[in-house]
Each structure stands twice: as structure tokens, then as C-alpha cells.
C-alpha atoms as a PDB file:
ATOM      1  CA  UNK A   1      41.598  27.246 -31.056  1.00  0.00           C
ATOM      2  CA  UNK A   2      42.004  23.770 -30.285  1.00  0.00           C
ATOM      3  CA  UNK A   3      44.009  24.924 -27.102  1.00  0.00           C
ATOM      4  CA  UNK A   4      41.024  26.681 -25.984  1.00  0.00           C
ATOM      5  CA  UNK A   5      37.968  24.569 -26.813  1.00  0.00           C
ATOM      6  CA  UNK A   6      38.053  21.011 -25.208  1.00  0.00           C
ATOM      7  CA  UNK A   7      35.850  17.602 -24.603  1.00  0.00           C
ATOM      8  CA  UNK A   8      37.608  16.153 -21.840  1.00  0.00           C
ATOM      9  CA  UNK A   9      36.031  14.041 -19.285  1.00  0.00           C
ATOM     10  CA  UNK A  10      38.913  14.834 -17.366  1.00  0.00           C
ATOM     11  CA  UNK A  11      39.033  18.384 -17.671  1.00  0.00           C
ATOM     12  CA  UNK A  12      37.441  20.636 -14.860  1.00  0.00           C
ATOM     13  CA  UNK A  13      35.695  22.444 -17.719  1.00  0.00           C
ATOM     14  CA  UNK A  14      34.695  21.867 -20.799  1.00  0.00           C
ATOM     15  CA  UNK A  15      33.915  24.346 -23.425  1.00  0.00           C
ATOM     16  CA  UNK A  16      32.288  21.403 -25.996  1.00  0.00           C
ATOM     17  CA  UNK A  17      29.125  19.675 -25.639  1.00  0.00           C
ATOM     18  CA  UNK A  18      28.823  16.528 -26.560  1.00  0.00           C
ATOM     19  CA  UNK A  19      26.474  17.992 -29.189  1.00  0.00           C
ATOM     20  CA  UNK A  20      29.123  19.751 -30.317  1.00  0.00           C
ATOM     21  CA  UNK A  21      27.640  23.273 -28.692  1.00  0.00           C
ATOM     22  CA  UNK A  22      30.029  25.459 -27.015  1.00  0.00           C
ATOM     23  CA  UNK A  23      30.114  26.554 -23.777  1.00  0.00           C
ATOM     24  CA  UNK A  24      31.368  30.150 -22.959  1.00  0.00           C
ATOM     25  CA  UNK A  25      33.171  31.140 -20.059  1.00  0.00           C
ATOM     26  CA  UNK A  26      30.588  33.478 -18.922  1.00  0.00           C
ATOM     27  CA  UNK A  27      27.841  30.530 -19.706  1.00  0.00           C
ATOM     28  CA  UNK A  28      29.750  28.062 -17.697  1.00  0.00           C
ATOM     29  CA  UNK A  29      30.140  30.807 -15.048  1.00  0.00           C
ATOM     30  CA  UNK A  30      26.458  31.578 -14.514  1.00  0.00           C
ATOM     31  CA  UNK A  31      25.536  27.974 -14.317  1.00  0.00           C
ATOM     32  CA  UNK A  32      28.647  26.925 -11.980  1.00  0.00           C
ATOM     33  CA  UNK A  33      27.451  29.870  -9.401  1.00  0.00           C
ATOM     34  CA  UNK A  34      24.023  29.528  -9.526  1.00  0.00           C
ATOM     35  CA  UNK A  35      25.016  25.173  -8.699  1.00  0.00           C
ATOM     36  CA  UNK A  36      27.251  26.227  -5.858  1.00  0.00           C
ATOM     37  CA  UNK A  37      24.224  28.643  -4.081  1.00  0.00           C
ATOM     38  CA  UNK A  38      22.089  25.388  -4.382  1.00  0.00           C
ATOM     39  CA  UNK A  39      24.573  23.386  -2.460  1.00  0.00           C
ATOM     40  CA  UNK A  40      24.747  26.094  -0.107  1.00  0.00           C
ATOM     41  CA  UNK A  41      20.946  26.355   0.499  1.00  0.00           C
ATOM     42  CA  UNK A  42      20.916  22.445   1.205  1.00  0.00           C
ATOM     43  CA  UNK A  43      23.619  23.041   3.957  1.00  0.00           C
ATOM     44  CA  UNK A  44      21.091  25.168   5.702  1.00  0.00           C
ATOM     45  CA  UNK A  45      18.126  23.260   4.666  1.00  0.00           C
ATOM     46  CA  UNK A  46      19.482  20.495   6.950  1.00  0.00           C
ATOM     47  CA  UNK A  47      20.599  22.888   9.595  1.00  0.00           C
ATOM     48  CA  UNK A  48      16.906  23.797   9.330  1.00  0.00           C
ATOM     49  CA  UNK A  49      15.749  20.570   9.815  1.00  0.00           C
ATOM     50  CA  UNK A  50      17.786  19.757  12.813  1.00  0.00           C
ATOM     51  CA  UNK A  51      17.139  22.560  14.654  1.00  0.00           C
ATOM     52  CA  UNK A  52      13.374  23.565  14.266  1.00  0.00           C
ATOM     53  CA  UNK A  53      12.430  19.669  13.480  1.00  0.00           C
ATOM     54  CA  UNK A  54      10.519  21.440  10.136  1.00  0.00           C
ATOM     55  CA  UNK A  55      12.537  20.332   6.485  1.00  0.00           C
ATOM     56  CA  UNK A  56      11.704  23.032   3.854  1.00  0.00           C
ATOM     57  CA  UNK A  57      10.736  20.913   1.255  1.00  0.00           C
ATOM     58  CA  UNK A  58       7.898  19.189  -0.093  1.00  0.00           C
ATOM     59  CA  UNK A  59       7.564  15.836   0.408  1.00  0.00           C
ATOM     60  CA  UNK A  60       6.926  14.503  -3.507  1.00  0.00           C
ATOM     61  CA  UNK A  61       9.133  17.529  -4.466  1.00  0.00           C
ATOM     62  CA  UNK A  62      11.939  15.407  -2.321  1.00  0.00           C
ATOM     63  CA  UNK A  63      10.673  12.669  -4.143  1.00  0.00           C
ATOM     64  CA  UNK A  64      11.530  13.939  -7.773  1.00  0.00           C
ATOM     65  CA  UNK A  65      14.530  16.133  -6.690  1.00  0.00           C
ATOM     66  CA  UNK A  66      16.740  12.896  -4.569  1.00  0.00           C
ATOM     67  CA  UNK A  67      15.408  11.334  -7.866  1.00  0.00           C
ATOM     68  CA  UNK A  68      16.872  13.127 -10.487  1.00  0.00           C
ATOM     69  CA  UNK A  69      20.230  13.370  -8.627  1.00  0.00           C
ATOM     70  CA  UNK A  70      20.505  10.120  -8.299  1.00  0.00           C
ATOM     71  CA  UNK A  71      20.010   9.419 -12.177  1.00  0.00           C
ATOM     72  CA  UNK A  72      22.520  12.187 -12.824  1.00  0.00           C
ATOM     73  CA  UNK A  73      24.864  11.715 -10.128  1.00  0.00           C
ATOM     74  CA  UNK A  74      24.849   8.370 -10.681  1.00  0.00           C
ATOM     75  CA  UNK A  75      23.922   6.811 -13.650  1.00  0.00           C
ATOM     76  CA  UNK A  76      24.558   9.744 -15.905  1.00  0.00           C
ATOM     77  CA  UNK A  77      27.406  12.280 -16.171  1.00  0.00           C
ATOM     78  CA  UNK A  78      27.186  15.753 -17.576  1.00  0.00           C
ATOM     79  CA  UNK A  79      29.568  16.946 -19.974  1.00  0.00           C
ATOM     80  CA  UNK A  80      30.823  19.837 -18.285  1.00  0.00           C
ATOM     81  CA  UNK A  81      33.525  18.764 -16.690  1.00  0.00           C
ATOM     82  CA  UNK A  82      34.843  17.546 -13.558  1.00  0.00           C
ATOM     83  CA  UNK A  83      34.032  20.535 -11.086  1.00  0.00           C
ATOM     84  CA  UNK A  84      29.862  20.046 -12.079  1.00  0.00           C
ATOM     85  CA  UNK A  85      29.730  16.043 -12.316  1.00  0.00           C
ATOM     86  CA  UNK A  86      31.209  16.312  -8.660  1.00  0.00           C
ATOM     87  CA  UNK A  87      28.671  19.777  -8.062  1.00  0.00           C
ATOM     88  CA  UNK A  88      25.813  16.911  -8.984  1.00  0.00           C
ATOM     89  CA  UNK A  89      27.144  14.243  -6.650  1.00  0.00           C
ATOM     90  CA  UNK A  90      27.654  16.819  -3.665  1.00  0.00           C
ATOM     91  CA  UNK A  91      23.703  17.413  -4.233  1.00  0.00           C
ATOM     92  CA  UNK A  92      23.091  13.982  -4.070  1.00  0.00           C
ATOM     93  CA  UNK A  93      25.497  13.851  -0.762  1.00  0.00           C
ATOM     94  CA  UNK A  94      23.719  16.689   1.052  1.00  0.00           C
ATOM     95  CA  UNK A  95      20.109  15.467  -0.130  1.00  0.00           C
ATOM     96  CA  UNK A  96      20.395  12.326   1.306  1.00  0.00           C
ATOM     97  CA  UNK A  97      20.502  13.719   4.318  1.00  0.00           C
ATOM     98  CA  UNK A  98      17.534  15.910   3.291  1.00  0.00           C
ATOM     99  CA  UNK A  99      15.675  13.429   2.256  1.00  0.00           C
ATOM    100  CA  UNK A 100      15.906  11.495   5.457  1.00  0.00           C
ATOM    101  CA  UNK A 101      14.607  14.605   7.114  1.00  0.00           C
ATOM    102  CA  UNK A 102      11.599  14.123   4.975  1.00  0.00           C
ATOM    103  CA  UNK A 103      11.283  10.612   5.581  1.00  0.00           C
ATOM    104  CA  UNK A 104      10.693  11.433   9.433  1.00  0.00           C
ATOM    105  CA  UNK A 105       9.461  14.967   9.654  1.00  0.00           C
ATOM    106  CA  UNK A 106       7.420  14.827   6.041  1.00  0.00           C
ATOM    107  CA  UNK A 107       4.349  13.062   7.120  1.00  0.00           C
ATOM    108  CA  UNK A 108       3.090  16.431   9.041  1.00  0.00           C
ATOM    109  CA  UNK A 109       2.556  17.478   5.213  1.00  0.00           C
ATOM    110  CA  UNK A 110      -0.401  15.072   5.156  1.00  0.00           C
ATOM    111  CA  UNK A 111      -4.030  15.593   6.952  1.00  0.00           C
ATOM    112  CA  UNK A 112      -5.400  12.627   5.020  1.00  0.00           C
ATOM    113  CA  UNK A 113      -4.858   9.804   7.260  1.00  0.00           C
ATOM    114  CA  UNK A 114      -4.636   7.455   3.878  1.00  0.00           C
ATOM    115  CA  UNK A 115      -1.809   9.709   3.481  1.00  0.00           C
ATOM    116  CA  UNK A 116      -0.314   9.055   6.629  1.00  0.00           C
ATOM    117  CA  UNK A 117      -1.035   5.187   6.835  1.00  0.00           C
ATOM    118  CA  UNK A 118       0.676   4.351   3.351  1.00  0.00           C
ATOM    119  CA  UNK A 119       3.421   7.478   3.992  1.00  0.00           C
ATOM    120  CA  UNK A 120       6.301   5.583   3.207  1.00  0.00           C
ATOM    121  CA  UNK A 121       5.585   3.409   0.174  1.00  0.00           C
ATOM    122  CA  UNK A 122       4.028   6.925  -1.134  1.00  0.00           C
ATOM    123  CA  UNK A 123       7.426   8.430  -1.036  1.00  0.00           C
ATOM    124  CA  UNK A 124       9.485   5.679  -2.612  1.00  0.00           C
ATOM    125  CA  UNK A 125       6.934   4.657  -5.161  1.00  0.00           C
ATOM    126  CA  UNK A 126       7.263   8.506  -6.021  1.00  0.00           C
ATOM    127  CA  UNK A 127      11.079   7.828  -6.417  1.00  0.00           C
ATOM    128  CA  UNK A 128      11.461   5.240  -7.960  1.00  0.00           C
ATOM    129  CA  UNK A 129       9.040   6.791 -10.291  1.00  0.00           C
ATOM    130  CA  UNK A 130      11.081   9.578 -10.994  1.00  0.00           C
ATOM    131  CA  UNK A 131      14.007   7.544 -11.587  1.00  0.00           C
ATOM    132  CA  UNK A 132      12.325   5.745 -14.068  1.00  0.00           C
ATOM    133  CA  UNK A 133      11.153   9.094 -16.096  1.00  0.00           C
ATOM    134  CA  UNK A 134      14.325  10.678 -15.476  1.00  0.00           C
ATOM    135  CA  UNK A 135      16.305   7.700 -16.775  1.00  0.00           C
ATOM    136  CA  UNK A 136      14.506   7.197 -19.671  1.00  0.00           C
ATOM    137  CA  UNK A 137      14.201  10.728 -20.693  1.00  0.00           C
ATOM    138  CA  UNK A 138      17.821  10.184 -21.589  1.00  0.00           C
ATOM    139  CA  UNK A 139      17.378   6.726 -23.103  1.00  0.00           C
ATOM    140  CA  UNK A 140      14.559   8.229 -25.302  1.00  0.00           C
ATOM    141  CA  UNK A 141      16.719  11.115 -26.495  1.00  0.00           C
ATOM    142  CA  UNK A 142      14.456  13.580 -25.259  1.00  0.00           C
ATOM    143  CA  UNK A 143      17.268  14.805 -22.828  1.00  0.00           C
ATOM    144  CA  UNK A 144      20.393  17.575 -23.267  1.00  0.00           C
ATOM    145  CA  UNK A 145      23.950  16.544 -22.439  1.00  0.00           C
ATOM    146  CA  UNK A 146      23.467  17.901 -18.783  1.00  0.00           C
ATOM    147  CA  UNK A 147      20.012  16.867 -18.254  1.00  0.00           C
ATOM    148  CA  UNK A 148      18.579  20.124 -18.499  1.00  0.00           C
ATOM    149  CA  UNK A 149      15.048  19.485 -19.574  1.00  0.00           C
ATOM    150  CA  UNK A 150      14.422  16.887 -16.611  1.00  0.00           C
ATOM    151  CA  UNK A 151      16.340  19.255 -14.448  1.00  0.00           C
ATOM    152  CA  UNK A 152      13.806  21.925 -14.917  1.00  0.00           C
ATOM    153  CA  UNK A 153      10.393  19.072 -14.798  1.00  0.00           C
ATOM    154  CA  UNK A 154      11.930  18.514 -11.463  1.00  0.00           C
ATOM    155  CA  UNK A 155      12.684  22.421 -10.793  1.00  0.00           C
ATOM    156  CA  UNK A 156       8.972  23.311 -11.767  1.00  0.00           C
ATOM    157  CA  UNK A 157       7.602  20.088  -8.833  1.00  0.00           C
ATOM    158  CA  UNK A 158      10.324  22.079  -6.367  1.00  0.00           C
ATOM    159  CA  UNK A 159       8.927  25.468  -7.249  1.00  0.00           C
ATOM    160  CA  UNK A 160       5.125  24.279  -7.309  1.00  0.00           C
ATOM    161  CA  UNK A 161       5.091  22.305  -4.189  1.00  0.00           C
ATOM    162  CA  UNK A 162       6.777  24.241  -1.753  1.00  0.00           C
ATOM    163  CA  UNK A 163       4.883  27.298  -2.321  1.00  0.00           C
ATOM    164  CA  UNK A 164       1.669  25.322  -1.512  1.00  0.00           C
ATOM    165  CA  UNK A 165       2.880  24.204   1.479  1.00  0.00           C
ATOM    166  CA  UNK A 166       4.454  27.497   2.497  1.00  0.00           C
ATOM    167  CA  UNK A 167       0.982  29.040   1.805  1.00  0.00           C
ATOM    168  CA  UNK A 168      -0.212  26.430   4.034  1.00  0.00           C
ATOM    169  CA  UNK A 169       2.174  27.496   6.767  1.00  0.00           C
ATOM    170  CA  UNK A 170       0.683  29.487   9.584  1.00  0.00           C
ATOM    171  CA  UNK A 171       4.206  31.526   9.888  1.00  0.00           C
ATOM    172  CA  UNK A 172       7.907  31.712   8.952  1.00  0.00           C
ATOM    173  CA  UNK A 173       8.678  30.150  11.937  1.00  0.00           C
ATOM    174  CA  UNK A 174      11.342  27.186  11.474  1.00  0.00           C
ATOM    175  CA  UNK A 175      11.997  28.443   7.658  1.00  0.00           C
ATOM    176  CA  UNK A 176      14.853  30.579   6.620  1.00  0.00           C
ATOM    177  CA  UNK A 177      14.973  33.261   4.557  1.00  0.00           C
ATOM    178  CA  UNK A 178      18.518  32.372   3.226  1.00  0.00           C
ATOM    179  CA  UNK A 179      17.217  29.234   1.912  1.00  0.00           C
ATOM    180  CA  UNK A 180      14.490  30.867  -0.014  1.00  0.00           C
ATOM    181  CA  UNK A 181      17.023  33.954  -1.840  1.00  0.00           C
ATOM    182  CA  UNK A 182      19.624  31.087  -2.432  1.00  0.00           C
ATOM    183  CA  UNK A 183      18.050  28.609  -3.763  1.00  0.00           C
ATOM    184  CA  UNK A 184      16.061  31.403  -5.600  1.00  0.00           C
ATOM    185  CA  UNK A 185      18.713  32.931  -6.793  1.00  0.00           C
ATOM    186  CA  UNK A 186      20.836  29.639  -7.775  1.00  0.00           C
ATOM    187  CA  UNK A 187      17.706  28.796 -10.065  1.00  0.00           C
ATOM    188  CA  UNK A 188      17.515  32.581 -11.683  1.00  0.00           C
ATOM    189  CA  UNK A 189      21.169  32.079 -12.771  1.00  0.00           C
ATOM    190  CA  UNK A 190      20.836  28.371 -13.975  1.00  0.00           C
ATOM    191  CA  UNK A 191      18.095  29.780 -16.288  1.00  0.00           C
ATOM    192  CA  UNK A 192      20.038  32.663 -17.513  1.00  0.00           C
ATOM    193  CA  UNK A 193      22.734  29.684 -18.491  1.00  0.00           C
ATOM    194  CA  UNK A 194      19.724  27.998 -20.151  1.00  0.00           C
ATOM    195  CA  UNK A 195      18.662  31.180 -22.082  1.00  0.00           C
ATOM    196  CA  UNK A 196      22.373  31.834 -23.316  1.00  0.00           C
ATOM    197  CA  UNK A 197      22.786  28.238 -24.294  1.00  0.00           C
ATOM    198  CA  UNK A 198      19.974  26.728 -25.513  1.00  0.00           C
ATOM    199  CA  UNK A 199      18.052  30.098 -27.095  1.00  0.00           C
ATOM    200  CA  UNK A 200      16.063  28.027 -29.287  1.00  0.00           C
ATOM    201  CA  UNK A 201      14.016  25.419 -26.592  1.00  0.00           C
ATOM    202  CA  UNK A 202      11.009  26.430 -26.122  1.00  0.00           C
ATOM    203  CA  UNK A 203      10.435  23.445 -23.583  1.00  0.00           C
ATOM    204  CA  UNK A 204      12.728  24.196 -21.442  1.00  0.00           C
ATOM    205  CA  UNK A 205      13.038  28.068 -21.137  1.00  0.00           C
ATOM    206  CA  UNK A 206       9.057  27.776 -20.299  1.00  0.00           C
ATOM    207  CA  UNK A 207       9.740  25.430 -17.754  1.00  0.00           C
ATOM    208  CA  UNK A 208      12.638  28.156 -16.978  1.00  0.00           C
ATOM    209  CA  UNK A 209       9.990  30.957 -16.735  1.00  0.00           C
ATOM    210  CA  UNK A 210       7.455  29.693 -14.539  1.00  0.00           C
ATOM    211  CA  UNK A 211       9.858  28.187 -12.092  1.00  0.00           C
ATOM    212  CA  UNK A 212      11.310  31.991 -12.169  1.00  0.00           C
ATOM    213  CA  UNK A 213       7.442  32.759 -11.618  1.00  0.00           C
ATOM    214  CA  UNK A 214       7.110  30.890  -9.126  1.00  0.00           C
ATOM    215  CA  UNK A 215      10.214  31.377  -7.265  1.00  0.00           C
ATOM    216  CA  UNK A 216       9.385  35.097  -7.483  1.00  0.00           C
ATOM    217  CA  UNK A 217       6.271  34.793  -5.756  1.00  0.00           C
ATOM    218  CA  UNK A 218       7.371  32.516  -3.056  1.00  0.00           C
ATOM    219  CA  UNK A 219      10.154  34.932  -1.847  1.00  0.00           C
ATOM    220  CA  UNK A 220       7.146  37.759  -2.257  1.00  0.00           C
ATOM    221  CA  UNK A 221       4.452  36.067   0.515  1.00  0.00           C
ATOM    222  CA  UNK A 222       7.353  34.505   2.314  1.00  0.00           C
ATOM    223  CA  UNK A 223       8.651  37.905   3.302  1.00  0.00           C
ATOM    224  CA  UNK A 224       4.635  38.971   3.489  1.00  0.00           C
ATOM    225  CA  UNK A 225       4.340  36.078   6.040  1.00  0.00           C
ATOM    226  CA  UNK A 226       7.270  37.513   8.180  1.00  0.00           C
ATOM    227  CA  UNK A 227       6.108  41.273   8.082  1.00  0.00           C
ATOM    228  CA  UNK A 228       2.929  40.050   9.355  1.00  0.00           C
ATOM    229  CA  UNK A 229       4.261  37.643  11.967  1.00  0.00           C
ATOM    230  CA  UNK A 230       6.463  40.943  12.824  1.00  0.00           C
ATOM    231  CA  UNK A 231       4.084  43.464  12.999  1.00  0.00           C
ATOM    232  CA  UNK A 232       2.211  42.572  16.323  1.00  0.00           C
ATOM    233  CA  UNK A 233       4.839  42.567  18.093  1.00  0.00           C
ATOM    234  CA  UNK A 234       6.219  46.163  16.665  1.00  0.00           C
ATOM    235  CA  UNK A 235       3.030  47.907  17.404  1.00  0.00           C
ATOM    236  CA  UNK A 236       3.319  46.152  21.240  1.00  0.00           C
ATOM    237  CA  UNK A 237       6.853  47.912  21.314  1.00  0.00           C
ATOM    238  CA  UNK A 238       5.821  51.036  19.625  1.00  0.00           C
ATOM    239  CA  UNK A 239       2.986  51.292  22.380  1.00  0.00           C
ATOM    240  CA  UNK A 240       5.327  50.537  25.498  1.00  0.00           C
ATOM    241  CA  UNK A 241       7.624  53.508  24.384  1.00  0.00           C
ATOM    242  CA  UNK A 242       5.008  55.727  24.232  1.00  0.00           C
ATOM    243  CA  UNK A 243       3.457  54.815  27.931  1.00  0.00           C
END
């Protein structure tokens, strides 16, 4: 048994918490996979960005999420093992560049022109807020080994926020669908990790379910939003062939 169960910071897995929980193969498999899509959608989220000038994320949502990577890709260090502390700091790597996307492009979130003047000490007062409550959410004890419970706080501002401001988006036009299914997707199967491992949270698996919620209903008027954008120009089409 002992050759099979390890807590190794060295180790590219581990299969003990440092609660002393155990993580399964097919755990550790649903929350590796679901990581990796993340990292994906980020890729894109900057090719996004550069292309269409428009970042797909909210601006306080950038905030809390550059935030609680930093805490845990810097300051903190799952227990999981190699391949996810380095997962963590590759989030940090590609948001950095995401969140400098927000830094310029962000402000077109705002009407208010408060908003606009005091843009910039809005956004890093937000994170260095967010460092402080992710930080100490450890400190207090109130955290897991991986930083699950301020993982999904900041998954819930992520899920919240940018479904307001896609419902304040006249179109799709600049936002990708892959981002939306991956990153989607890479949340669904982090909470499925959550519901195998930690059955017994209550916290955290209803943070799980309304991000799910939410996700859910983002990919539902996003696709909504591109059927309608679509549908002029189908009908214009559908009326040529028939002259």
C-alpha cells in the first residue's frame, strides 16, 4: 500500500492530502483535465484579445481570478503534486497576460465616468483585496489543502460577472465559443472532483452548483446571441436563392 499511496512534494501526483484524504486516480484525473481545458481557454482568451481588441472577462472578475493565482501560485502550494502546483503557476503565466488585456481594453466595461476616472486604482485595490481574503482564508483555516473553497468564491465572481456583461453585449462578435465550452467544461469537471472528494461540504459544492448554474446559462444565451446575430443574414440568403 505504501508503494501506492504517497505525500511527496516531489512527486507528480500525490494520492494523500495533507489532511490525510486520499486522492483516487479517477479523482485526480477529473480535476487534472478539467485544469488543463482552463489553460487552454486562456490561450485563446488572449488570442481573443489581440485580435478583436475585446478580453472576455470581467474586469473585477480579473481582479479576484489574477488574485487568487497569485496567492496559490505563489505563496501557497497545493498538495497534489508537481504536475498541478506547475498547472497553477501556468494560470498565473497566461493571466498575466490576460490581465494586462484588461488593464487596457477593461475600461469599455464602465459607462460611469467615476468608473472610468479612478479605473486603475479600482482594479488593483480589487486585487490586492483579493489577495488579502484569499491569503488569509488559508491563515484562518477556513481553506482545503488545494484552496478549493476560495477557488470556487473566485469561480462564482468569474461565473457571475461575465454573464452580466455578456448579456450586456450587443452580439458574439469578438467572443469565442471555444472559450465559453472550455472553460465551461474545465469548471463542470473540477466540480465533479469536488463532489467525489469532499462529499460532505456543503460550502463548497453550493458554490460548485451555481457556478455550474451559471455556466449553463451563459453557454445557453451565448449560443441564443449567435443564432440571432445569424439569422438575418440566413433569411437574406434563403431569399436570394429563391429570386
Amino acid at each position: 500500500m505504501s508503494t501506492l499511496l504517497q505525500n511527496d512534494a516531489g512527486a507528480w501526483f500525490n494520492t494523500v492530502s495533507n489532511d490525510g484524504s486520499i486522492y483516487t486516480p479517477l479523482q485526480l484525473g477529473f480535476f487534472a483535465t478539467g485544469c488543463l481545458l482552463w489553460v487552454v481557454a486562456y490561450v485563446l482568451v488572449l488570442v481573443q484579445a489581440r485580435k478583436y481588441r475585446v478580453v472576455e472577462m470581467a474586469v473585477l472578475a480579473g481582479a479576484s481570478n489574477l488574485a487568487w493565482e497569485f496567492v496559490w501560485g505563489v505563496l501557497l502550494r497545493t498538495d497534489m503534486g508537481v504536475f498541478l502546483v506547475w498547472t497553477y503557476r501556468a494560470w498565473l503565466f497566461f493571466d498575466l497576460f490576460i490581465f494586462w488585456q484588461v488593464i487596457k481594453l477593461g475600461g469599455e466595461q464602465f459607462t460611469h465616468p467615476v468608473f472610468k476616472r479612478y479605473y486603475q486604482p479600482i482594479v488593483w485595490g480589487s486585487v490586492l483585496f483579493f489577495i488579502a481574503l484569499y491569503w488569509t482564508m488559508t491563515l484562518s483555516g477556513l481553506d482545503t489543502p488545494i484552496g478549493a473553497r476560495s477557488a470556487y468564491i473566485c469561480q462564482f465572481v468569474i461565473s457571475a460577472l461575465c454573464l452580466v456583461l455578456l448579456v450586456q453585449q450587443p452580439s458574439t462578435v469578438g467572443l469565442a465559443w471555444p472559450i465559453t465550452w472550455l472553460r465551461s467544461l474545465g469548471t463542470a469537471l473540477v466540480s465533479v472532483f469536488m463532489l467525489l472528494h469532499y462529499p460532505q461540504d456543503a460550502f463548497l459544492l453550493l458554490l460548485c452548483a451555481a457556478s455550474t448554474l451559471l455556466d449553463i446559462i451563459y453557454c445557453g444565451y451565448f449560443l441564443r446571441l449567435r443564432s440571432t446575430a445569424a439569422a438575418p443574414a440566413h433569411g437574406l440568403n434563403t431569399a436570394a436563392r429563391s429570386a
